[in-house]
C-alpha atoms as a PDB file:
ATOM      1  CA  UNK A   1      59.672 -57.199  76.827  1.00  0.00           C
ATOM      2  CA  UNK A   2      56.252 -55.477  77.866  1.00  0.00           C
ATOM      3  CA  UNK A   3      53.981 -53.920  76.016  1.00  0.00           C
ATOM      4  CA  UNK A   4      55.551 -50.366  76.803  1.00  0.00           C
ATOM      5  CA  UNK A   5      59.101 -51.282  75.995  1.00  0.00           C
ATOM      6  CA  UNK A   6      57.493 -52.957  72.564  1.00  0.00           C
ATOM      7  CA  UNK A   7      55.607 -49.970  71.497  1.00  0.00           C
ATOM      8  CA  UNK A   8      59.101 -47.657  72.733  1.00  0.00           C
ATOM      9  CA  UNK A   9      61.622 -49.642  70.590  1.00  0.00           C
ATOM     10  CA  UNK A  10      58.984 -49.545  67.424  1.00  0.00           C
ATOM     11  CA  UNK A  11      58.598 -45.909  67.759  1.00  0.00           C
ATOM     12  CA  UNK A  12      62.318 -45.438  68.065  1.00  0.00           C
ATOM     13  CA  UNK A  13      62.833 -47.348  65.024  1.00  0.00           C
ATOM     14  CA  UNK A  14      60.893 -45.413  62.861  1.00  0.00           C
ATOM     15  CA  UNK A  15      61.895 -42.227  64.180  1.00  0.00           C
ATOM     16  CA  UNK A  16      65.734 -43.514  63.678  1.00  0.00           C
ATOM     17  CA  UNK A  17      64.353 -44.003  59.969  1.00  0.00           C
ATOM     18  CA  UNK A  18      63.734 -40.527  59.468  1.00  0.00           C
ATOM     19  CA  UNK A  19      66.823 -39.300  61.242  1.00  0.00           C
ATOM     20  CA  UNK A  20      69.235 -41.648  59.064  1.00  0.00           C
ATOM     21  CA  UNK A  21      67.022 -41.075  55.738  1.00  0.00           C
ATOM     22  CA  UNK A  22      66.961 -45.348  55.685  1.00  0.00           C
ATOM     23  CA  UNK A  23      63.811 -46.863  56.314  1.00  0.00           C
ATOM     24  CA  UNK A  24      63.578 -49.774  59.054  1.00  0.00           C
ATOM     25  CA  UNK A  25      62.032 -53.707  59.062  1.00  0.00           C
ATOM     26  CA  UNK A  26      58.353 -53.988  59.070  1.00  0.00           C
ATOM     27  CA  UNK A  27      57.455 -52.647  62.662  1.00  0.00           C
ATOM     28  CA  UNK A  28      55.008 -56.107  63.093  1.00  0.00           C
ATOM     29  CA  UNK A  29      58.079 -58.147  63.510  1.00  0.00           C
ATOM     30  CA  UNK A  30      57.820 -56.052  67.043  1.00  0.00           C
ATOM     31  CA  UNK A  31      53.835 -55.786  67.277  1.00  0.00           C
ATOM     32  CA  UNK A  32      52.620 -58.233  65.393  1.00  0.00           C
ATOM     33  CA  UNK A  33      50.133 -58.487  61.995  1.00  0.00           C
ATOM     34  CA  UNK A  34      46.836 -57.591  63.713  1.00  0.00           C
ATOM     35  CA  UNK A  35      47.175 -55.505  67.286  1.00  0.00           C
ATOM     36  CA  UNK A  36      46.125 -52.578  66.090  1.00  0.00           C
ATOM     37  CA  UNK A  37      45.964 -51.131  69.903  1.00  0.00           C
ATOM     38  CA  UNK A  38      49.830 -51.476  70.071  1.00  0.00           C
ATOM     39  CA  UNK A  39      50.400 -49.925  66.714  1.00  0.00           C
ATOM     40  CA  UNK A  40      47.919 -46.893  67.620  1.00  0.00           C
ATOM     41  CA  UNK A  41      50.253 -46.660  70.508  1.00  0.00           C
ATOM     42  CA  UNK A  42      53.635 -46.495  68.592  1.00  0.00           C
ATOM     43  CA  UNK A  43      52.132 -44.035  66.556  1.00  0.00           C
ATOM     44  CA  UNK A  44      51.290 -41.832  69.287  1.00  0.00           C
ATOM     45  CA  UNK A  45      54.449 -41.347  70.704  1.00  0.00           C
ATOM     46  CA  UNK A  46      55.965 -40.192  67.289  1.00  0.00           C
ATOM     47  CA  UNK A  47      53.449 -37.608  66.998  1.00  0.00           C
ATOM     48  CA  UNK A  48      53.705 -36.553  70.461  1.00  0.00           C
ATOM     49  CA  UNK A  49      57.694 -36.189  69.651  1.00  0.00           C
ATOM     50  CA  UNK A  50      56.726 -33.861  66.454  1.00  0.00           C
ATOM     51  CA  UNK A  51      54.554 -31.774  69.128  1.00  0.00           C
ATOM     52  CA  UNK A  52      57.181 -31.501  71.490  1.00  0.00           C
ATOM     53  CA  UNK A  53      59.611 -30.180  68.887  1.00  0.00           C
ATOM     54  CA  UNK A  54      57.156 -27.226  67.607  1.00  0.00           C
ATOM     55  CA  UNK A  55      54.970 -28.783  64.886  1.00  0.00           C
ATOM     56  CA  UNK A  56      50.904 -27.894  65.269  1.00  0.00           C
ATOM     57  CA  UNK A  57      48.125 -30.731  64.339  1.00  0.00           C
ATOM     58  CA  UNK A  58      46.018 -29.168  61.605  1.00  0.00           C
ATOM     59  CA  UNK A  59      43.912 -32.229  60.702  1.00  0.00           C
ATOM     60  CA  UNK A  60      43.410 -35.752  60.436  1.00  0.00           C
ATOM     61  CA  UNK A  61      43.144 -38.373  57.420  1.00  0.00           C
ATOM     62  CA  UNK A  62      41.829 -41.160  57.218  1.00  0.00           C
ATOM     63  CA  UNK A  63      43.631 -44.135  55.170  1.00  0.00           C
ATOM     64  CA  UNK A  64      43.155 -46.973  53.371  1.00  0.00           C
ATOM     65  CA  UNK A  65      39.607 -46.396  52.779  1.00  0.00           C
ATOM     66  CA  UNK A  66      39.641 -47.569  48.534  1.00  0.00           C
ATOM     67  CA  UNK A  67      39.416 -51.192  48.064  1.00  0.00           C
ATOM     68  CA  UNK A  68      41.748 -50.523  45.153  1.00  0.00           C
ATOM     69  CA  UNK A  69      44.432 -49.015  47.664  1.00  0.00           C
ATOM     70  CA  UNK A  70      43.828 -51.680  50.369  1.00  0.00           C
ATOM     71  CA  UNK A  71      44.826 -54.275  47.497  1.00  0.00           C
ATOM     72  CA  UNK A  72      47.522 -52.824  46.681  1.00  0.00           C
ATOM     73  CA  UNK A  73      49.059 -52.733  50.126  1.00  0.00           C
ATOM     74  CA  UNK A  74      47.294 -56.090  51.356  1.00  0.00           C
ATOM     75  CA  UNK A  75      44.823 -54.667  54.033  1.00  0.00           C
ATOM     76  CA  UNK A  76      41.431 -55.029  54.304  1.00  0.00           C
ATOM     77  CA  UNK A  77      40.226 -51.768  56.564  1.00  0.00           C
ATOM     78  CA  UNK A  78      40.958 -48.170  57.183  1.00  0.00           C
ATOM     79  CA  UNK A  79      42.830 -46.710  59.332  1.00  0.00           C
ATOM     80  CA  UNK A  80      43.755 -43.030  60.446  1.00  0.00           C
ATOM     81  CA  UNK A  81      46.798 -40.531  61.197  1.00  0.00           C
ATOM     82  CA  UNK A  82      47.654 -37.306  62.080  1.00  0.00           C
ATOM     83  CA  UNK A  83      48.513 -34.132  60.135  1.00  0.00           C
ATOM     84  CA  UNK A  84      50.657 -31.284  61.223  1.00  0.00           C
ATOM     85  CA  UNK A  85      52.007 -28.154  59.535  1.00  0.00           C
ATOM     86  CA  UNK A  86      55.183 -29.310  58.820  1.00  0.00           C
ATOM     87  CA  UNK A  87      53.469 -31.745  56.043  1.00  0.00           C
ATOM     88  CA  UNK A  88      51.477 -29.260  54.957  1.00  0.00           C
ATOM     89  CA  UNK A  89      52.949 -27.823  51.044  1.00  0.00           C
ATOM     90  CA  UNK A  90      51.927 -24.397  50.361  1.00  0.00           C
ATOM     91  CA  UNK A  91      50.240 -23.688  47.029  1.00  0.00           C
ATOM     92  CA  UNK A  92      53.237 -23.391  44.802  1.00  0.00           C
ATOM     93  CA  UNK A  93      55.958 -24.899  46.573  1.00  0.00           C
ATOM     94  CA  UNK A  94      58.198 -27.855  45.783  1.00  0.00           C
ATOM     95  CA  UNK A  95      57.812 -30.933  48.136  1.00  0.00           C
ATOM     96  CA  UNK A  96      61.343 -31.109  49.218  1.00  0.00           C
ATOM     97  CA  UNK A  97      62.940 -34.749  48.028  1.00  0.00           C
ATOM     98  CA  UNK A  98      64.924 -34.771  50.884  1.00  0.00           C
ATOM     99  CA  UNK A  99      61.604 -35.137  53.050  1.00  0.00           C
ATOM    100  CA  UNK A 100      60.164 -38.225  51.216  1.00  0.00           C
ATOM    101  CA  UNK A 101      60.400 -41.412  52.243  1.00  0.00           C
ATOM    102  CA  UNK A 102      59.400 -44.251  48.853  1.00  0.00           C
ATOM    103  CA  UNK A 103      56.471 -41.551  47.950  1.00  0.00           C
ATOM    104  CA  UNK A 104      53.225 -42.512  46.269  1.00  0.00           C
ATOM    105  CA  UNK A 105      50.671 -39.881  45.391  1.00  0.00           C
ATOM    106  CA  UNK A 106      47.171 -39.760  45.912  1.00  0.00           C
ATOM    107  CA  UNK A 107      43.757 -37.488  45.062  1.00  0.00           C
ATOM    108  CA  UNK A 108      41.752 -37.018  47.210  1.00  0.00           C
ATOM    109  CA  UNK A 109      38.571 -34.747  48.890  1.00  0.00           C
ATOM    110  CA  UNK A 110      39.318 -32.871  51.487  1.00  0.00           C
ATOM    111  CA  UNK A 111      36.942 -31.169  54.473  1.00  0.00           C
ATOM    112  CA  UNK A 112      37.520 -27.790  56.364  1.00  0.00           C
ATOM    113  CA  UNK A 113      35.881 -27.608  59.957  1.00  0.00           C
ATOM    114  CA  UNK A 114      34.176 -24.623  60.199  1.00  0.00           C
ATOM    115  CA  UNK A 115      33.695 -25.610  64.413  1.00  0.00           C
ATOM    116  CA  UNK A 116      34.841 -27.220  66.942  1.00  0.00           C
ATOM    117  CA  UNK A 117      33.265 -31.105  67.130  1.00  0.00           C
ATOM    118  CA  UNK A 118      32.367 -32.932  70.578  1.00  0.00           C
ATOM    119  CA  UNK A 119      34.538 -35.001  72.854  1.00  0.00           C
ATOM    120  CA  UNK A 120      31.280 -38.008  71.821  1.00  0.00           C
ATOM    121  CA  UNK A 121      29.712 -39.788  68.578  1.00  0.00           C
ATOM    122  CA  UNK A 122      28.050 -37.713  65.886  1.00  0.00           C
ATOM    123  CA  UNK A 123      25.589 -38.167  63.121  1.00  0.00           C
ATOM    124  CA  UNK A 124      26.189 -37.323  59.624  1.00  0.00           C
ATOM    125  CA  UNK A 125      23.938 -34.074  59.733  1.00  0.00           C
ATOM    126  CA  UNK A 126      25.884 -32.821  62.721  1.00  0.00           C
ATOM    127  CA  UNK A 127      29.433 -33.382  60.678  1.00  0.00           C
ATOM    128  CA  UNK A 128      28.228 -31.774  57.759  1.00  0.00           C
ATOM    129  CA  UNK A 129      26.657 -28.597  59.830  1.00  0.00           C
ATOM    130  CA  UNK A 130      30.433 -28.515  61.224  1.00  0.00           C
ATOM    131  CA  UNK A 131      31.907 -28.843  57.644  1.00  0.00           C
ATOM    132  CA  UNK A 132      32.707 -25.324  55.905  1.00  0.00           C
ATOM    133  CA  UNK A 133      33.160 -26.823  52.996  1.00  0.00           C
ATOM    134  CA  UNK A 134      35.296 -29.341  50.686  1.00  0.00           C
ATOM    135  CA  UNK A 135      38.643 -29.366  48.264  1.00  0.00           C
ATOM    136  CA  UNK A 136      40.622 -31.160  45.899  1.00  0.00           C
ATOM    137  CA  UNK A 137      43.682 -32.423  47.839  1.00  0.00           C
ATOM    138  CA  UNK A 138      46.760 -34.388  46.518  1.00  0.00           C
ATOM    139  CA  UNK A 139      48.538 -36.263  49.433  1.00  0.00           C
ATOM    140  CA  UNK A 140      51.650 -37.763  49.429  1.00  0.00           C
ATOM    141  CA  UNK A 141      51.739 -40.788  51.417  1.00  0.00           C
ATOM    142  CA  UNK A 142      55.204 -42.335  52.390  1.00  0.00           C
ATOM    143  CA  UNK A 143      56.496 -45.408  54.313  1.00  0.00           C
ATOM    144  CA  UNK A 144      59.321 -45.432  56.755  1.00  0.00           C
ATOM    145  CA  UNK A 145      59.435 -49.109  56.576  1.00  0.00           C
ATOM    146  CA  UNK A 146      61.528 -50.626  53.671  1.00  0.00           C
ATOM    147  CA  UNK A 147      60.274 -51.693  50.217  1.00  0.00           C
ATOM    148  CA  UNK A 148      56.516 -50.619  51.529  1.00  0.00           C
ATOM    149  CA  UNK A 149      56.560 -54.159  52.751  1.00  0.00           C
ATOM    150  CA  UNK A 150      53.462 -53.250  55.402  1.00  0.00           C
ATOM    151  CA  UNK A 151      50.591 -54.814  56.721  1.00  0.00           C
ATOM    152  CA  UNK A 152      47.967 -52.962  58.775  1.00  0.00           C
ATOM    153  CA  UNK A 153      49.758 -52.810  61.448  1.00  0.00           C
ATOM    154  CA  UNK A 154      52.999 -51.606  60.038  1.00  0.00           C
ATOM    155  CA  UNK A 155      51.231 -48.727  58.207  1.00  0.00           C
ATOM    156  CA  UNK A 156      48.919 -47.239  61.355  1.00  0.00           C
ATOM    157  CA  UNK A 157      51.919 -47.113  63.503  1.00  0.00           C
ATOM    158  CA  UNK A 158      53.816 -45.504  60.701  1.00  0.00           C
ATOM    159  CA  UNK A 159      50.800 -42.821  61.301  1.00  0.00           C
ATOM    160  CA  UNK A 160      49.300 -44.069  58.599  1.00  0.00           C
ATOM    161  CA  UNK A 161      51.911 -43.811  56.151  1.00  0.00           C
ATOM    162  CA  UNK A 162      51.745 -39.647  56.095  1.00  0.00           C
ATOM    163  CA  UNK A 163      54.318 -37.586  54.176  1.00  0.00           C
ATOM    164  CA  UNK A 164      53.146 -34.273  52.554  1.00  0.00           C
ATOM    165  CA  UNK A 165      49.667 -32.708  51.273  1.00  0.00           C
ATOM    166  CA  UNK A 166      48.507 -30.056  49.502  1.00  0.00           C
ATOM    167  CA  UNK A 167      45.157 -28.439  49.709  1.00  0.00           C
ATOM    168  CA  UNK A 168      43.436 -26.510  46.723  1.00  0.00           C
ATOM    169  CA  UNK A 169      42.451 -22.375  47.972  1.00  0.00           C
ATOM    170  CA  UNK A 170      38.645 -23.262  46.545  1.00  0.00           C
ATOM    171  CA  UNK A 171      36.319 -24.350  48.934  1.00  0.00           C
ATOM    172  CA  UNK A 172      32.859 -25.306  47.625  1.00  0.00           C
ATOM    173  CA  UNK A 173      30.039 -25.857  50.348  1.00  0.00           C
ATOM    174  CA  UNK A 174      28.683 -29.199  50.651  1.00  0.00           C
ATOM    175  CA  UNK A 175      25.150 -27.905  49.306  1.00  0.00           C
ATOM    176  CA  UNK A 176      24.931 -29.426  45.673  1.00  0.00           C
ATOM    177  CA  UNK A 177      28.126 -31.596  45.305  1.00  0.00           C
ATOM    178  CA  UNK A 178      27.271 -34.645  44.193  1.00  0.00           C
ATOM    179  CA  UNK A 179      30.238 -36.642  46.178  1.00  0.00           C
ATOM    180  CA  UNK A 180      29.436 -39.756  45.788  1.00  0.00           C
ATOM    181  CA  UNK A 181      29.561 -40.118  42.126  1.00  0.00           C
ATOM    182  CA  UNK A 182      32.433 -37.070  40.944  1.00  0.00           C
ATOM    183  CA  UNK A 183      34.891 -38.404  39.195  1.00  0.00           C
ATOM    184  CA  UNK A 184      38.464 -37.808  39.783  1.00  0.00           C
ATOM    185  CA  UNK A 185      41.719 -37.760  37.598  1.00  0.00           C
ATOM    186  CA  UNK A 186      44.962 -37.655  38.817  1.00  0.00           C
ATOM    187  CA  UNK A 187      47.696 -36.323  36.006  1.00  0.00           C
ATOM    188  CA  UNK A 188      51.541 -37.046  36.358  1.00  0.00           C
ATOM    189  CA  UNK A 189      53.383 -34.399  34.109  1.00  0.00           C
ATOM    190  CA  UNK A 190      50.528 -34.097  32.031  1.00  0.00           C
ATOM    191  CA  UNK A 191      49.490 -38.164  31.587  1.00  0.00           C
ATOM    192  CA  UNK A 192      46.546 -39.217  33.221  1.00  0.00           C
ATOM    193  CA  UNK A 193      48.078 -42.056  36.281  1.00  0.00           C
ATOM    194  CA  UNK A 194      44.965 -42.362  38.540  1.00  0.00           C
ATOM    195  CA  UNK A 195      41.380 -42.087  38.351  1.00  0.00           C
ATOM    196  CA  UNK A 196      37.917 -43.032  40.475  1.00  0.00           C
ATOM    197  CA  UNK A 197      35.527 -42.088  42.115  1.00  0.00           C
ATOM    198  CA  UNK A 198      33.580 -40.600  44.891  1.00  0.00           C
ATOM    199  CA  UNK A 199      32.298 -43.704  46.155  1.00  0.00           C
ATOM    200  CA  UNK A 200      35.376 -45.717  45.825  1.00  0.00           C
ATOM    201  CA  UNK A 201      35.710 -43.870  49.255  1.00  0.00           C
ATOM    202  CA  UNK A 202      33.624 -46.474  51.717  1.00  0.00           C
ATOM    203  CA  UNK A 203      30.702 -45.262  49.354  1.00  0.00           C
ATOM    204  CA  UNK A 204      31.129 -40.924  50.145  1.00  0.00           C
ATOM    205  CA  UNK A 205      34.190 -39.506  51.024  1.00  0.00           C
ATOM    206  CA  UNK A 206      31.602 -38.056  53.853  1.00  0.00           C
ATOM    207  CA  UNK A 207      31.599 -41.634  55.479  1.00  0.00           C
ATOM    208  CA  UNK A 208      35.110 -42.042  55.333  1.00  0.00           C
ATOM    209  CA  UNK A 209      35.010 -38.178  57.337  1.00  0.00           C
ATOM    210  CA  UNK A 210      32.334 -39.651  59.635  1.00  0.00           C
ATOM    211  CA  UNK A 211      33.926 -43.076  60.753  1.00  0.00           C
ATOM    212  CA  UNK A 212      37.352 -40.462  61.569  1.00  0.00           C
ATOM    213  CA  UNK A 213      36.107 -38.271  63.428  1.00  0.00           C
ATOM    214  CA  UNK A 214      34.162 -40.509  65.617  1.00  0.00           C
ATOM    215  CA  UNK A 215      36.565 -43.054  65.664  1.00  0.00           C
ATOM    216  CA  UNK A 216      38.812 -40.151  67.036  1.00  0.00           C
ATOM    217  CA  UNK A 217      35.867 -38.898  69.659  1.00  0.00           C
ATOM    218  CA  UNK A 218      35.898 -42.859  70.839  1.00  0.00           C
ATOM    219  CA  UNK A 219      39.531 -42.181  71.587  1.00  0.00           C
ATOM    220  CA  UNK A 220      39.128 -38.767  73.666  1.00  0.00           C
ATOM    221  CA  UNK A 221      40.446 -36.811  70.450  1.00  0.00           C
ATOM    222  CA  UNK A 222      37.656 -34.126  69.219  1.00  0.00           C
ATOM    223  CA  UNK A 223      38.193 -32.343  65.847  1.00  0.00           C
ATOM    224  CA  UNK A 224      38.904 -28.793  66.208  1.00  0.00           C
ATOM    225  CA  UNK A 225      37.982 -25.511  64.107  1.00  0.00           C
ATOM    226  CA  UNK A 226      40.010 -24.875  61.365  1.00  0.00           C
ATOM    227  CA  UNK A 227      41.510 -28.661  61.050  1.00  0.00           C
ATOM    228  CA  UNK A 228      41.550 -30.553  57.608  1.00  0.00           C
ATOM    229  CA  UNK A 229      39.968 -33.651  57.220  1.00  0.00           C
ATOM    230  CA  UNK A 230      41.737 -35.971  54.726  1.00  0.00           C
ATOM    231  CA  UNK A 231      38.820 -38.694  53.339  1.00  0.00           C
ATOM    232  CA  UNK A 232      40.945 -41.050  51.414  1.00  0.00           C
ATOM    233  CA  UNK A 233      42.219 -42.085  47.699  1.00  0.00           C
ATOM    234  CA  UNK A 234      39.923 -42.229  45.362  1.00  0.00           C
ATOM    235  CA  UNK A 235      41.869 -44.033  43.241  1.00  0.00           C
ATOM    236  CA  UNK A 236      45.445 -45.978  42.906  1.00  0.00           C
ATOM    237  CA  UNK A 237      48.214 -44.759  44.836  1.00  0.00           C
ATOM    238  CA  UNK A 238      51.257 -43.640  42.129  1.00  0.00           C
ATOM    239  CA  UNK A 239      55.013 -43.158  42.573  1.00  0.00           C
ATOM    240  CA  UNK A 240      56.465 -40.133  42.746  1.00  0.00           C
ATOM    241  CA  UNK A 241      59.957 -39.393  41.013  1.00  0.00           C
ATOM    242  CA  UNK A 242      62.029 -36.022  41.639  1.00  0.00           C
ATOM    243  CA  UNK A 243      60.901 -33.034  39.895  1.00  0.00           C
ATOM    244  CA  UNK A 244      57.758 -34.697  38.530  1.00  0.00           C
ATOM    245  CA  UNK A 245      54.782 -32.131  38.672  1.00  0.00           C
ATOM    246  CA  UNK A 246      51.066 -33.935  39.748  1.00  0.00           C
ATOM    247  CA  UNK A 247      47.694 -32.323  38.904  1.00  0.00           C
ATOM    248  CA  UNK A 248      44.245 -32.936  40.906  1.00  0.00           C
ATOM    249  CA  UNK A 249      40.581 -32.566  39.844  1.00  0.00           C
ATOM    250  CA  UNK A 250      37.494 -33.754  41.490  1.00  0.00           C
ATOM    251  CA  UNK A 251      33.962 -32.568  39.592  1.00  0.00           C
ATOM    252  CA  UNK A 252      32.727 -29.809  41.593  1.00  0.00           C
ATOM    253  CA  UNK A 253      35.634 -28.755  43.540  1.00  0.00           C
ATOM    254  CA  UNK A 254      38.247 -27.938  40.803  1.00  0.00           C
ATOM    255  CA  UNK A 255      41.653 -28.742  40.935  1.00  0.00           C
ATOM    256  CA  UNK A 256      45.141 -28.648  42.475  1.00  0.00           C
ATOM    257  CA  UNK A 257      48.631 -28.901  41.523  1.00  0.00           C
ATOM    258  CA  UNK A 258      51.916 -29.763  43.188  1.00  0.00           C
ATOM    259  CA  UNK A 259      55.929 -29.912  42.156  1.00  0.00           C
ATOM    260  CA  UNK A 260      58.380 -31.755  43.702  1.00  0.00           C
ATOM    261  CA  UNK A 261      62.044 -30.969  43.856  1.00  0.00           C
ATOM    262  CA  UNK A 262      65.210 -32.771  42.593  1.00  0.00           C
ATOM    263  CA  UNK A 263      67.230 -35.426  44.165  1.00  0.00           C
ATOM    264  CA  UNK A 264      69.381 -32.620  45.773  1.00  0.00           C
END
């Protein structure tokens, strides 16, 4: 098969995942462990397919960015996906069970855009003159591909494992955060599951925002106004189970809190 037909039947298979709620072989039996070009590609046309059915990109994330996460899925650099409004849970509303796929939570900082970036590289000031500001975020993360049994590859054309995420309403300008050293606790129904912090995040969540966004420039893909910008775990990923309730804070920026529904 070529390259196009490769990247088409790994896309399909994912997509089939979703469709039939049973997750699919590790996609680098298709693409292989380290062409990370191909797996881009497969998860492009996903995306483009939840475009073309109505869903809006609101932001980006960036993944894999904790050395503690990387070791727990067996990868050794970040990589990125896309976010759109359909994964997007409303403060106060259950994650629906019935959209999860082997879910794993996550805390994490998120950034608001205040502009519109350029279509080329920027430097840190320029990102955080474009930044309105930052929040606690809890993401769930989710893998289409059975038993989480990924590899770089598997997980970037998987769009980076994505699921759900919730954003706190509290946005605290950059001025006067420390970032790099808050601390961060993740509770699961009250017991604390996760914690880190800010530098666990390639040093400052703010890197982690930086090598994103230009990393998305290099590929022709500015950040727009209003987007999200996801920075990565700063600490251990941690299953989810139906109806358990997880709790967020990050010094500085407060907290956030998300339910998720039953099995039904």
């Amino acid at each position: 098969m070529g390259n196009q037909e490769i990247i088409e039947e790994a896309a399909t298979n994912l997509w089939r995942a979703v469709e039939q709620r049973s997750a699919c072989a590790p996609i680098r039996e298709l693409i292989g462990v380290d062409n990370l070009s191909l797996a881009y590609a497969v998860q492009k046309v996903n995306i483009d397919r939840r475009l073309a059915a109505g869903e809006q990109t609101v932001g980006v994330k960036v993944g894999l960015t904790s050395k503690v996460v990387q070791e727990q899925l067996g990868v050794d650099q970040p990589d990125f996906g896309v976010l759109t409004d359909r994964m997007e849970v409303k403060l106060g509303d259950e994650v629906p069970w019935n959209e999860l796929f082997q879910p794993k939570a996550e805390a994490e900082v998120a950034f608001k855009l205040a502009k519109d970036l350029p279509s080329e590289k920027i430097d840190m000031d320029t990102l955080k003159d474009a930044i309105e500001g930052a929040a606690v975020s809890i993401e769930i993360v989710g893998s289409r591909v059975k038993d989480w049994n990924i590899r770089i590859t598997d997980t970037i054309a998987d769009n980076a494992s994505a699921s759900h995420f919730v954003v706190s309403d509290h946005i605290v300008p950059l001025a006067g955060l420390d970032l790099e050293g808050c601390e961060m606790q993740l509770h699961k129904n009250g017991d604390l599951v996760s914690e880190g912090k800010g530098s666990a995040c390639l040093g400052s969540p703010l890197n982690a925002a930086l090598w994103l966004v230009n990393t998305w420039a290099e590929i022709g893909m500015p950040l727009k106004e209003g987007y999200w910008v996801l920075a990565g775990a700063l600490g251990p990923m941690v299953p989810v189970e139906p109806s358990d309730v997880f709790e967020a804070s990050i010094d500085g920026l407060g907290g956030v809190k998300v339910k998720f529904g039953n099995e039904k």
